[in-house]
Protein backbone atom coordinates (compact mmCIF):
# COMPACT_ATOMS: atom_id res chain seq x y z
CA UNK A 1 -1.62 45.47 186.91
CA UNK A 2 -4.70 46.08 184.40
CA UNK A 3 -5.91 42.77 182.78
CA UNK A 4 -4.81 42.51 179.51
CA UNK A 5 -8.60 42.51 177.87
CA UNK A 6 -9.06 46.26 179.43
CA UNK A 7 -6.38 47.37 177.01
CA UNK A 8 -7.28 48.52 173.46
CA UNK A 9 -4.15 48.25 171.19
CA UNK A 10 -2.61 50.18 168.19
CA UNK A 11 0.39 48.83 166.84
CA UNK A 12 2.17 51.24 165.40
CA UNK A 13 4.38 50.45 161.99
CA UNK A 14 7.73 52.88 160.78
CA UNK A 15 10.12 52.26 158.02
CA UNK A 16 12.33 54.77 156.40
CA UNK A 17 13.40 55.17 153.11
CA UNK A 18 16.75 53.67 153.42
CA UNK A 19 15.46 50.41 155.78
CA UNK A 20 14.01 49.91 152.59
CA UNK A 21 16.61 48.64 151.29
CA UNK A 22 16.53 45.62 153.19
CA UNK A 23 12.92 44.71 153.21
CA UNK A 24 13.45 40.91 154.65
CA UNK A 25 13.96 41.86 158.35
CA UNK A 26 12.48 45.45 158.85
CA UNK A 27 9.66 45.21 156.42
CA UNK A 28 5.86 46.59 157.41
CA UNK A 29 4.59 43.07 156.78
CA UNK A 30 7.82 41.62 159.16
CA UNK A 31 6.73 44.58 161.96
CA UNK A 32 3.19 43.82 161.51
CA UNK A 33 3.18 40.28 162.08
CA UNK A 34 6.27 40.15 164.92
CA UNK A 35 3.56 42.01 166.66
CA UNK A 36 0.25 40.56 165.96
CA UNK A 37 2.79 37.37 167.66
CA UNK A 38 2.73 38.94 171.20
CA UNK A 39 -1.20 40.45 170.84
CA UNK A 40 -2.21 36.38 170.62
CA UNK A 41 -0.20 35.66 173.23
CA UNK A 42 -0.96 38.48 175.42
CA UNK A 43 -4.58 38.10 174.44
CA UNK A 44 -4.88 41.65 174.03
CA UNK A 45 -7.77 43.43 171.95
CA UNK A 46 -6.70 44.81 168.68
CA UNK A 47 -8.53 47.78 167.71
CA UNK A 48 -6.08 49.83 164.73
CA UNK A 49 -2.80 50.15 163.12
CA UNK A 50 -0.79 52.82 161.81
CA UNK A 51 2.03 53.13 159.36
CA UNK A 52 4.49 55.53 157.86
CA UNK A 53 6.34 53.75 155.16
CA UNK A 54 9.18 55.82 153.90
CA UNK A 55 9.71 58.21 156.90
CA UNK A 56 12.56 59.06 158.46
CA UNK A 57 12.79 58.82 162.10
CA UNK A 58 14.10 62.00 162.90
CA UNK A 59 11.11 63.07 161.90
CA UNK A 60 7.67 63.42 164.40
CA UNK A 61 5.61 64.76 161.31
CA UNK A 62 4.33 61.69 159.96
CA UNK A 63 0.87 60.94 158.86
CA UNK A 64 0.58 57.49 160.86
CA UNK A 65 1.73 58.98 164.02
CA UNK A 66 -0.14 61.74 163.81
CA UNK A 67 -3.86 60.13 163.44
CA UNK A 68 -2.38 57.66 166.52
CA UNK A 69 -1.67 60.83 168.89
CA UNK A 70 -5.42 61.73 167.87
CA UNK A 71 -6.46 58.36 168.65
CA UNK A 72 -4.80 58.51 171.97
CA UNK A 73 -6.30 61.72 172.69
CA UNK A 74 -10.05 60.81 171.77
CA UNK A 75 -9.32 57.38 174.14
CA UNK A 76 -9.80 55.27 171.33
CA UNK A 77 -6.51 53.19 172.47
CA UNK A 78 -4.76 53.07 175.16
CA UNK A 79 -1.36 50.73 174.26
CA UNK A 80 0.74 50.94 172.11
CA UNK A 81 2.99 48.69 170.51
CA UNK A 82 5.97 48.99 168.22
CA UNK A 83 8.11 46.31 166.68
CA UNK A 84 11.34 47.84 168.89
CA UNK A 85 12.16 51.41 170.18
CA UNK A 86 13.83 52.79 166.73
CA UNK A 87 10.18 52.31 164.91
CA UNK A 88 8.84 54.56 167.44
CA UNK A 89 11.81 56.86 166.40
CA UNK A 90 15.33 58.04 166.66
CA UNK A 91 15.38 61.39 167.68
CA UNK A 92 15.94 60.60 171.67
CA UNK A 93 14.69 64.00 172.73
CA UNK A 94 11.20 63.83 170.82
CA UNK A 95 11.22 59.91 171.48
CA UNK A 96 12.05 60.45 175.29
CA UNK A 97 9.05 62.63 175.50
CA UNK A 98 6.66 60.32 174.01
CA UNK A 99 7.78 57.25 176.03
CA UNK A 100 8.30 58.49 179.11
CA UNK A 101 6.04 61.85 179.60
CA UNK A 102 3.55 62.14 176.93
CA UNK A 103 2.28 58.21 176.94
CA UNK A 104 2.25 57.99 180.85
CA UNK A 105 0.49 61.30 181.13
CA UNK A 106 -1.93 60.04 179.00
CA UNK A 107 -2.48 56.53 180.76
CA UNK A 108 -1.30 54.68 177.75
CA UNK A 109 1.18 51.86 178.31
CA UNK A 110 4.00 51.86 176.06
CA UNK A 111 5.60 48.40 174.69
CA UNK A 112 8.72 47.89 172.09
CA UNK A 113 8.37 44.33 171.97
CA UNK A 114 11.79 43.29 170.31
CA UNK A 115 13.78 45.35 172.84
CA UNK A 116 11.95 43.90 175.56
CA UNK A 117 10.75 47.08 176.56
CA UNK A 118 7.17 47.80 178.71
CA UNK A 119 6.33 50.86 180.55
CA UNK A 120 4.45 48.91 183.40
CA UNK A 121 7.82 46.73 183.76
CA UNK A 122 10.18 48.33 186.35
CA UNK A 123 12.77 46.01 184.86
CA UNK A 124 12.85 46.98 181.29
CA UNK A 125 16.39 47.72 179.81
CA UNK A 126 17.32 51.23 180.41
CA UNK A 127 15.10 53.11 177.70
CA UNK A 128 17.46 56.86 177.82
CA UNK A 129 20.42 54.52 176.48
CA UNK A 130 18.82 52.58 173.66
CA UNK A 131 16.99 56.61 172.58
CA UNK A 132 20.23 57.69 172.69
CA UNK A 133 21.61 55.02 170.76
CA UNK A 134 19.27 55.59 168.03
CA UNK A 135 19.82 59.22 168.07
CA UNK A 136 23.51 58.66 167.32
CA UNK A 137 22.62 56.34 164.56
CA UNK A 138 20.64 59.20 162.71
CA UNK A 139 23.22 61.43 163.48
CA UNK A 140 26.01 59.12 162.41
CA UNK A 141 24.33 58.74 158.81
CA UNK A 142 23.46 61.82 158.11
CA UNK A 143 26.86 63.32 158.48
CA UNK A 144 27.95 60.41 156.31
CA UNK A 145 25.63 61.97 153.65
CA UNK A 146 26.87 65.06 154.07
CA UNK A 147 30.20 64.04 153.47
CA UNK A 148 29.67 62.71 150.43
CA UNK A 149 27.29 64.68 149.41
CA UNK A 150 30.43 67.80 149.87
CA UNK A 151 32.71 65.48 147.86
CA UNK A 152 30.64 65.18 144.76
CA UNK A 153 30.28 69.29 145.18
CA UNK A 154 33.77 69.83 145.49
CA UNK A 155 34.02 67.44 142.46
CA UNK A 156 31.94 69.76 140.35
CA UNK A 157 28.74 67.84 140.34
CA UNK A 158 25.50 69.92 141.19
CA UNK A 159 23.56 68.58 144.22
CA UNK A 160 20.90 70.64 144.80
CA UNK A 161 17.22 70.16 143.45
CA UNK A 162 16.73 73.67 141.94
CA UNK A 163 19.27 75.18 139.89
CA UNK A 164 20.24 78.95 140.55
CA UNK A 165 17.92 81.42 138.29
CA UNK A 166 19.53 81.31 135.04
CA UNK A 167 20.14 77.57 134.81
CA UNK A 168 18.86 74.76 134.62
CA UNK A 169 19.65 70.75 135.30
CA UNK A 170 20.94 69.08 131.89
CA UNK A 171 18.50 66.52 132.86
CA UNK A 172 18.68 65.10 129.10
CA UNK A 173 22.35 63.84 129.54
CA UNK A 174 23.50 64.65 133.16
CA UNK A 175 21.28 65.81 136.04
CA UNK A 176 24.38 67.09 138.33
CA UNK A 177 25.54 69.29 135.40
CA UNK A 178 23.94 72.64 135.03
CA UNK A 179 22.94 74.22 131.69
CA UNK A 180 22.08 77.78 130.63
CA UNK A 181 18.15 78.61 130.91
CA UNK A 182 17.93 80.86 127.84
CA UNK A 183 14.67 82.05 129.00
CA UNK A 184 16.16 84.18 131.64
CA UNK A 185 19.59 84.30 130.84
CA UNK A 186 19.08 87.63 129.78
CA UNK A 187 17.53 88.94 132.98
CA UNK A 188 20.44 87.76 135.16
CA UNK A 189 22.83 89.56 132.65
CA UNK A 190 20.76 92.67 132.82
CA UNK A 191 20.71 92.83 137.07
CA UNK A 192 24.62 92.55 136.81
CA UNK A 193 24.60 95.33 134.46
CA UNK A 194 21.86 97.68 135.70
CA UNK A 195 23.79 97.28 139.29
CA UNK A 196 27.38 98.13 137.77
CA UNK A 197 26.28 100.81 136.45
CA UNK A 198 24.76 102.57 139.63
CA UNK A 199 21.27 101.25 139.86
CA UNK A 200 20.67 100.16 143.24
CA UNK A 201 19.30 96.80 144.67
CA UNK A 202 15.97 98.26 144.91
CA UNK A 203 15.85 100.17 141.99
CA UNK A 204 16.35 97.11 140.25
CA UNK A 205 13.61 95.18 142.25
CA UNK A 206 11.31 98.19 141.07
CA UNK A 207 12.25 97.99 137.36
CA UNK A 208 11.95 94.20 137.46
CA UNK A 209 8.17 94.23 139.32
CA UNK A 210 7.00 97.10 137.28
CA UNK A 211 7.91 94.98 134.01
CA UNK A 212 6.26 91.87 135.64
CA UNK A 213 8.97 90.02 135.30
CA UNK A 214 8.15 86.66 137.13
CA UNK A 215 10.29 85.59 140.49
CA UNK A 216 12.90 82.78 140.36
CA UNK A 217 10.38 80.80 142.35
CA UNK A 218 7.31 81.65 140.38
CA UNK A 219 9.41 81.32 137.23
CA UNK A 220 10.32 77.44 138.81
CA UNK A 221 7.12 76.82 139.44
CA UNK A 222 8.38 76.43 143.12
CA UNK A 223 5.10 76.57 146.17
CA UNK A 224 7.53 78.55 148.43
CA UNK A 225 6.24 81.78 150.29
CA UNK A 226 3.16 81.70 148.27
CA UNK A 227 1.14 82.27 151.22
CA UNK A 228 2.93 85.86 152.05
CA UNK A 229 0.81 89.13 150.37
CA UNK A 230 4.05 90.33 149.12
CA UNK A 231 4.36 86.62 147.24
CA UNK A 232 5.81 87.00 143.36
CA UNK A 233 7.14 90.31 143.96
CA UNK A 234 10.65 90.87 143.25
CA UNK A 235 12.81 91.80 147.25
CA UNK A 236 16.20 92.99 147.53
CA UNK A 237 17.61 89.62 149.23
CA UNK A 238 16.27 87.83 145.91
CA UNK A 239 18.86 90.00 143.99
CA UNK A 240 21.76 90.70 146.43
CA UNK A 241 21.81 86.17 145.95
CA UNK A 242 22.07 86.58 142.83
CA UNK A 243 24.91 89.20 142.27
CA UNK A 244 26.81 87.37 145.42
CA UNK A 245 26.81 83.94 143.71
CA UNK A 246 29.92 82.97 141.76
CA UNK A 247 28.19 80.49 139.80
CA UNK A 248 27.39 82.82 137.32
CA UNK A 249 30.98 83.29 135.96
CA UNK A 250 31.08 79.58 135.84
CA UNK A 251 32.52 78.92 139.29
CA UNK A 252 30.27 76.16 140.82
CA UNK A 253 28.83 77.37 144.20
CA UNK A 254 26.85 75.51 146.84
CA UNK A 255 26.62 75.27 150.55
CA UNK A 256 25.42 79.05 150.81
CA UNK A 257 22.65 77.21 153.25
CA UNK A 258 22.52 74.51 155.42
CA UNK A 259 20.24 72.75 158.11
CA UNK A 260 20.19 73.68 161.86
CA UNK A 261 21.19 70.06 162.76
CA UNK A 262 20.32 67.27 161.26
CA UNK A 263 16.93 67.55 163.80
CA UNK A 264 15.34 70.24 162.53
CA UNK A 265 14.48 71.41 158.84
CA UNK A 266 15.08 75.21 159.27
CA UNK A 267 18.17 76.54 156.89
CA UNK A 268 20.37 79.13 157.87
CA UNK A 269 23.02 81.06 155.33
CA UNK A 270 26.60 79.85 155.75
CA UNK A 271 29.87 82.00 156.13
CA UNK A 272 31.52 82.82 152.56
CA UNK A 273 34.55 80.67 154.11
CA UNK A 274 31.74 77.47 154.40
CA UNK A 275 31.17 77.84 150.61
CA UNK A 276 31.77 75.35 148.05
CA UNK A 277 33.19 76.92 144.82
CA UNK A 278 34.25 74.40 141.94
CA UNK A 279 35.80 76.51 139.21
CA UNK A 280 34.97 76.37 135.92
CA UNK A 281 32.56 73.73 136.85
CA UNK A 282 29.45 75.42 134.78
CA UNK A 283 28.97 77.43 131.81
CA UNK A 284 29.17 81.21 132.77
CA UNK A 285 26.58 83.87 132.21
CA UNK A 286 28.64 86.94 132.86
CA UNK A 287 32.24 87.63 132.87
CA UNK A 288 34.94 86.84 135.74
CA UNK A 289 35.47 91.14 135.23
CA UNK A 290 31.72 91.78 135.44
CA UNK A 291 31.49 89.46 138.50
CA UNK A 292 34.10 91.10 140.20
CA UNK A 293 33.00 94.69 139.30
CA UNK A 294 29.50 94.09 140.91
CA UNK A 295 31.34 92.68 144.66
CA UNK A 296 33.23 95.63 144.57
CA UNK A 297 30.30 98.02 144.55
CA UNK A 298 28.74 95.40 147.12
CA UNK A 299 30.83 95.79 149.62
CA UNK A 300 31.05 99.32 149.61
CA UNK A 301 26.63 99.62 150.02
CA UNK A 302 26.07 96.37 151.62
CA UNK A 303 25.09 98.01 154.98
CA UNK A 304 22.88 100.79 153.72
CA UNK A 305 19.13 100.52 153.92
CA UNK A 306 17.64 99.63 150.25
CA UNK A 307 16.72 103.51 149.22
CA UNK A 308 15.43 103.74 145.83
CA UNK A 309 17.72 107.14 145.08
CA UNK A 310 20.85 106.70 144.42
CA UNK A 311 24.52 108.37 145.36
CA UNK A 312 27.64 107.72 142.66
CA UNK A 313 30.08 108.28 146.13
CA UNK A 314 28.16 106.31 148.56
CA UNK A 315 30.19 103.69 150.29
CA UNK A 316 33.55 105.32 149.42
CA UNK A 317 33.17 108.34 151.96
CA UNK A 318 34.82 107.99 155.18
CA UNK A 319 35.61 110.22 158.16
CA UNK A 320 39.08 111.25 158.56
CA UNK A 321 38.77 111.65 161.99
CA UNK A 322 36.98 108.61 163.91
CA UNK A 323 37.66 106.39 160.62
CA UNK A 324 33.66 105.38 160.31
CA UNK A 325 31.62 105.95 156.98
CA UNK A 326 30.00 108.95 156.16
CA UNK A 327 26.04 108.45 155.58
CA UNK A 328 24.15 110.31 153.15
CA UNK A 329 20.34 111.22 154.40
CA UNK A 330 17.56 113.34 152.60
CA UNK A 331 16.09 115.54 154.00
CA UNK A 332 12.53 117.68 152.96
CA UNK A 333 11.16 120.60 153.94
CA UNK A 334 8.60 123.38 152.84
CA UNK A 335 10.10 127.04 151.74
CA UNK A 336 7.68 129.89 150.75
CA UNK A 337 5.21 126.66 149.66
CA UNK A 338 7.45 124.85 147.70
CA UNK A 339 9.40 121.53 149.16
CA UNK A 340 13.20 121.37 148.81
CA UNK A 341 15.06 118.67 149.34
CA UNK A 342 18.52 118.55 150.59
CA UNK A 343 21.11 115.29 150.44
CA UNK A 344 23.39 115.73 153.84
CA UNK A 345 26.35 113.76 154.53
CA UNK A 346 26.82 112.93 158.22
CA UNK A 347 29.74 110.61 160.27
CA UNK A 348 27.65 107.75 161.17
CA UNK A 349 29.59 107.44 164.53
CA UNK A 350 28.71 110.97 165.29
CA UNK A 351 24.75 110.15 164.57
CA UNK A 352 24.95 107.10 166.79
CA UNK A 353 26.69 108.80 169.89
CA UNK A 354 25.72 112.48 169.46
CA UNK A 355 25.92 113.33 173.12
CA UNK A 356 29.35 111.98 173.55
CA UNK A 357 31.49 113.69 171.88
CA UNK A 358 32.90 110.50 169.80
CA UNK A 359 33.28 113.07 166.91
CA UNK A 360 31.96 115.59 164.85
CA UNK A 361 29.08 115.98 162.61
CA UNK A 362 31.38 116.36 159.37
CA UNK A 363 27.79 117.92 157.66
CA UNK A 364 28.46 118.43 154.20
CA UNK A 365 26.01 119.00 150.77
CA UNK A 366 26.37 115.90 149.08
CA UNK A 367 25.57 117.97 145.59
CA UNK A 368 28.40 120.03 146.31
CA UNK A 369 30.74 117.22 147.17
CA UNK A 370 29.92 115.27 144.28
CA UNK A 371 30.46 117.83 141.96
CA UNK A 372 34.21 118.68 143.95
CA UNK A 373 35.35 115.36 143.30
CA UNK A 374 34.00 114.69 139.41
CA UNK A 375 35.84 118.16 139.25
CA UNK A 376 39.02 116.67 140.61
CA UNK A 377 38.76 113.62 138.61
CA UNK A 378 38.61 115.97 135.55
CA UNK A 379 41.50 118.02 136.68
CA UNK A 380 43.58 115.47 137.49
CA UNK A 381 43.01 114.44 133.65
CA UNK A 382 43.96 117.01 132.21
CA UNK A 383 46.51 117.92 134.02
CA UNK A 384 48.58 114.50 134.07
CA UNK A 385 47.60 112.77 131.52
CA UNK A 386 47.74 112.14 127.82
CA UNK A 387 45.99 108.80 126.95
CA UNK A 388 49.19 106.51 126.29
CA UNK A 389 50.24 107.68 129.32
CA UNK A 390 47.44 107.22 131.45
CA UNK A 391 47.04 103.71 129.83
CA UNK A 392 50.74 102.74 131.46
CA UNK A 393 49.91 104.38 134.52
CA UNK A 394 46.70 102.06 134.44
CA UNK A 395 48.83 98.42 133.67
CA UNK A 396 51.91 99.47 136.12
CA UNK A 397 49.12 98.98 138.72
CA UNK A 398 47.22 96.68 137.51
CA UNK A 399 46.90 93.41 140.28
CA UNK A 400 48.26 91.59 137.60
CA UNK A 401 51.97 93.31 137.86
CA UNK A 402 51.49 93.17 141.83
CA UNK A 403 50.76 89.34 140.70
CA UNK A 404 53.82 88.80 138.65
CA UNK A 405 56.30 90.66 141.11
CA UNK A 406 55.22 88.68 143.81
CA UNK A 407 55.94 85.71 141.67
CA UNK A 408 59.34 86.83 140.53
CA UNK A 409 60.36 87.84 143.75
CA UNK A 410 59.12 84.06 145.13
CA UNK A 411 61.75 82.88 141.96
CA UNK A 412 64.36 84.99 143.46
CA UNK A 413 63.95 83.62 147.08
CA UNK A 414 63.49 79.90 145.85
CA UNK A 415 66.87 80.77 143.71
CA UNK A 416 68.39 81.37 146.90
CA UNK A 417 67.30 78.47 148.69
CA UNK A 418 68.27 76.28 146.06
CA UNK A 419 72.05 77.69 146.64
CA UNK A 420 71.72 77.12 150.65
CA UNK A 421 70.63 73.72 150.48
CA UNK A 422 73.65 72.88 147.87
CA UNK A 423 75.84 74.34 150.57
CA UNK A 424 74.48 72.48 152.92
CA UNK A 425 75.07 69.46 150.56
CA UNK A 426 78.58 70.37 150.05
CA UNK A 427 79.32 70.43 153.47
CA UNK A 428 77.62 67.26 154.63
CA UNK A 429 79.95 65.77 152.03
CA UNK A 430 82.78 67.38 153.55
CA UNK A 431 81.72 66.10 157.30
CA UNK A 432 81.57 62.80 156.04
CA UNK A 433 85.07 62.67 154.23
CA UNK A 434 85.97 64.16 158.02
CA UNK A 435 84.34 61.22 159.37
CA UNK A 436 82.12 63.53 161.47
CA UNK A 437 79.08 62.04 160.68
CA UNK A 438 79.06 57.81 159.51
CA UNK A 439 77.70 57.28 155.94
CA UNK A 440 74.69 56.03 157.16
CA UNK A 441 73.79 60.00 158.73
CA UNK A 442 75.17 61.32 155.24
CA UNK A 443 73.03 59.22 152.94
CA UNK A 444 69.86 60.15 155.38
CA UNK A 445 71.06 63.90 155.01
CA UNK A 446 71.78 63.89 151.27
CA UNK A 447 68.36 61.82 150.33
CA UNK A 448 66.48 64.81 152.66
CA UNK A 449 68.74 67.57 151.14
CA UNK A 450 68.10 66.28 147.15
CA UNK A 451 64.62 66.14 147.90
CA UNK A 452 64.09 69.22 148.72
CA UNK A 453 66.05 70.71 145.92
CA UNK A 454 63.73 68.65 143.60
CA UNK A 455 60.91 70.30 145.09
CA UNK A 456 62.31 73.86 145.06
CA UNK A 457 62.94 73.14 141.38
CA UNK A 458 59.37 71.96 140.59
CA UNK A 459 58.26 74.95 141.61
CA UNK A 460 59.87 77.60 140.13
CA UNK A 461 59.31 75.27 136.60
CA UNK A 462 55.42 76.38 137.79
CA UNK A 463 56.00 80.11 138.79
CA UNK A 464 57.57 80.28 134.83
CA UNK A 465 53.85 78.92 133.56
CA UNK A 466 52.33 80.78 136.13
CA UNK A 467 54.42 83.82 134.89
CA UNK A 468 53.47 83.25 130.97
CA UNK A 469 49.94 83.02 131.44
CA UNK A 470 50.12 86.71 133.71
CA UNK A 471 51.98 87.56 130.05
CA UNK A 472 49.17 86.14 128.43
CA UNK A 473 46.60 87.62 130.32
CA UNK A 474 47.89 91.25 129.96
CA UNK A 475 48.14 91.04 126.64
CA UNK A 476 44.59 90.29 125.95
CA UNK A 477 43.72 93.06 128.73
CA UNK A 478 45.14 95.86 126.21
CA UNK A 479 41.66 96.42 125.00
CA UNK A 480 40.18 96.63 128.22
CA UNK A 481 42.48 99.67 129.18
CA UNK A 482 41.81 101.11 126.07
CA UNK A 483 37.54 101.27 127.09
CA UNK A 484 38.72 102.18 130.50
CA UNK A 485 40.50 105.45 129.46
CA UNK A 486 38.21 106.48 126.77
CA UNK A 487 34.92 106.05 129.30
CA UNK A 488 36.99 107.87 132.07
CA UNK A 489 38.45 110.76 129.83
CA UNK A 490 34.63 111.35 128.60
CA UNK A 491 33.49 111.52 132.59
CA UNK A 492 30.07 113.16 131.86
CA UNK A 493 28.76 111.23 134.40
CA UNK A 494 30.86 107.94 135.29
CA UNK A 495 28.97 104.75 136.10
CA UNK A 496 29.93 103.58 139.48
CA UNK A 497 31.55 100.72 138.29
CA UNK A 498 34.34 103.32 136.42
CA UNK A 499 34.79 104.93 139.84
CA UNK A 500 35.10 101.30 141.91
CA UNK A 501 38.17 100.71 139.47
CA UNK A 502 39.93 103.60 140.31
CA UNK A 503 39.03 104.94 143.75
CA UNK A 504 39.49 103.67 146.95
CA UNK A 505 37.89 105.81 149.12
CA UNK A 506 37.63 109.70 149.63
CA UNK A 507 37.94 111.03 153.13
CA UNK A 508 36.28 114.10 155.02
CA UNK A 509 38.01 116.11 157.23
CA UNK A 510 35.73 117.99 159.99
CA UNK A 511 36.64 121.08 158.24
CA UNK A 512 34.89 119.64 155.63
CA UNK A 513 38.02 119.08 153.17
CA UNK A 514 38.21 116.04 150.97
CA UNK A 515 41.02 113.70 150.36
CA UNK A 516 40.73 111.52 147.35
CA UNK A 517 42.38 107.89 147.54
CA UNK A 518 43.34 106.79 144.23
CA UNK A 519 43.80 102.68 142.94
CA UNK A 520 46.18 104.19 140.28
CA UNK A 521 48.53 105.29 143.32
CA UNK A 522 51.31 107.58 140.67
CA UNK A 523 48.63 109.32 139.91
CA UNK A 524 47.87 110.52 143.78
């Protein structure tokens, strides 16, 4: 063994931010002198001490710790001593590494005095179960946080430390409550709109940096990225978040990101079905209808490269044949010195697997088709339709009738099972005046039988409200079919919001022959 005065010792002090809150046993000052205790008694040299007061430890980037390491590595020390095994930390990967690789690689003898623990005693208590003891601790409060931190979401209350572009914390009354940031209300209104009516994601980005319109982090003031050359200019994934995000028609949303584990700092985007949506939960910037419009459109171009021109059919062709979308690529080229350019549809599943045979090219002028279909559109008009009509045609399939028959027929069947459990009623009753069952089987049966009628009862009393407010709704919707028909009877050039509302998809034949697949289904 080496004598004790060979060894030069740094005692090395920890203690989060929630010890804290109980100063009187895992204090710096408590650590510091339960140490200094076995130093005098060990007469070992003291050379330096390091602390990290307020760091969590989970975490191996800590100021203290980090000048010790350097310490150790310039031979300035060679012990080191910790109050017990958690100050050292509690991540029993990183932890493991330090005690039983890093420290005896480095000739540096290791001791966590309260746990009895020294690296030059063959009999210390098993150090991989007390690490991993400590590791479950951290892991054991941190999904406590989480917990509660997803209950106070779920309850409406905002948890996050910037607010989405467009708001900001009421920090003047409550700091989980979001407000409207005036400032840039205005901008988030005007992506919505420029996107609903055709303007693509990068078109938008272009508009946005050409106007120098600051980013959401510049605009917060938030360090992030500011290292990157393409730092303060406005990218597509900046804008798709913000037309994805229901908060802004006043449905709360949070957990769109969340840590790796609660190891590592790195944040990954959650599934939609991971969300946390209060509704109604903050004021709203655009309407539910606008909101809507815009993930309708999304979904349609959310796999297409961000191309600054822009198609009014793209993401609604698909081949007929293999069932894949149709892609629309420009192509350029030099005739007698002058460049044309051509926009060529193409089945994707055909470009992938050309030499198989999977399908057919389905090559088609996207000029030409465009103009076939607005022609269509216009035909179909005119032939069909006056505007009263058309209106009907619009609210008979609406999702708000689909809404209300589903509710009356859900009446009709809870009608029904109302009258099957009153015959089952009537002829429990009857067993019992049969003496086929004892009273004590018919009161069990009629209590089980009465309580379900109570609950079939309460609710069809909710499908009625639930059936008044459809009433209600369509009623104020008259003046949105009204703007509907005049925009789509004008059809100069409909925005592609107009053309999301009413068509589903329009499919291509390898013949090259179109079928159109209308929302408003009497009209196809």
């Amino acid at each position: 063994m080496i004598p004790s005065d060979t060894y030069k010792v740094g005692i090395y002090l920890r203690l989060s931010k929630d010890e804290a809150k109980n100063r009187e046993s895992t204090s710096i000052s408590n650590q510091r002198e339960y140490i200094w205790n076995y130093i005098k008694e060990n007469k070992l040299t003291y050379v330096d001490e390091y602390i990290d007061d307020g760091f969590s430890g989970g975490n191996f980037d800590r100021d203290g710790f980090n000048q010790m390491i350097k310490d150790i590595e310039n031979k300035k020390i060679n012990m080191v001593i910790t109050k017990d095994l958690s100050r050292l930390g509690r991540d029993h990967i990183e932890t493991g590494y330090y005690a039983e690789r890093y420290f005896p690689e480095h000739r540096i003898r290791y001791v966590a005095y309260g746990d009895r623990y020294d690296s030059l005693n063959p009999n210390s208590h098993n150090i991989l179960m007390k690490f991993a003891y400590n590791d479950m601790y951290i892991q054991d409060i941190s999904q406590k946080i989480i917990e509660i931190l997803n209950t106070k979401k779920k309850n409406g209350l905002f948890m996050g430390g910037i607010a989405p572009y467009g708001y900001k914390r009421d920090m003047a009354n409550d700091k989980h409550k979001l407000i409207i940031d005036e400032e840039v209300k205005d901008n988030v209104i005007r992506i919505f709109k420029m996107f609903n009516n055709g303007k693509g994601i990068q078109a938008i980005c272009n508009t946005f940096n050409n106007e120098k319109i600051p980013i959401p982090s510049v605009y917060k003031n938030q360090p992030r990225g500011n290292k990157s050359t393409t730092f303060g200019i406005w990218k597509p994934k900046t804008i798709e978040n913000i037309l994805t995000n229901p908060t802004y028609m006043g449905n709360l949303t949070q957990h769109r990101e969340k840590k790796v584990s609660y190891k590592s700092k790195k944040r990954i985007r959650t599934n939609k079905s991971e969300w946390i949506i209060a509704e109604g939960k903050c004021p709203a910037i655009i309407s539910k209808e606008t909101f809507e419009i815009s993930q309708n459109i999304y979904q349609k171009n959310k796999n297409r490269s961000h191309k600054s021109h822009e198609y009014l059919f793209r993401g609604f062709l698909y081949c007929k044949e293999c069932g894949h979308t149709i892609s629309i690529n420009e192509y350029k080229w030099n005739k007698n010195g002058k460049e044309v350019i051509k926009h060529i549809c193409n089945c994707n599943y055909y470009k992938k697997y050309p030499k198989y045979n999977v399908c057919t090219s389905h090559k088609l002028d996207y000029d030409e088709l465009e103009k076939e279909v607005l022609n269509d559109i216009k035909k179909m008009c005119k032939k069909y339709l006056k505007t009263n009509d058309f209106e009907n045609l619009l609210k008979n399939n609406d999702k708000t009738l689909k809404l209300n028959n589903n509710l009356e027929m859900k009446k009709v069947r809870i009608k029904n099972e109302i009258k099957m459990q009153n015959i089952c009623l009537d002829k429990a009753l009857n067993d019992f005046y049969k003496e086929k069952i004892t009273k004590e089987m018919y009161t069990r049966q009629y209590n089980l039988i009465n309580d379900t009628i109570k609950n079939l009862i309460n609710e069809s009393q909710k499908i009625d409200i639930d059936l008044q407010l459809l009433k209600n709704k369509a009623a104020k919707d008259n003046t949105k079919y009204t703007k509907i028909i005049q925009e789509y009877l004008k059809l100069n050039k409909p925005a592609k919001k107009l053309l999301s509302s009413l068509i589903a998809k329009i499919e291509i034949d390898e013949n090259l022959n179109l079928k159109i697949y209308y929302k408003i289904r009497p009209l196809f």
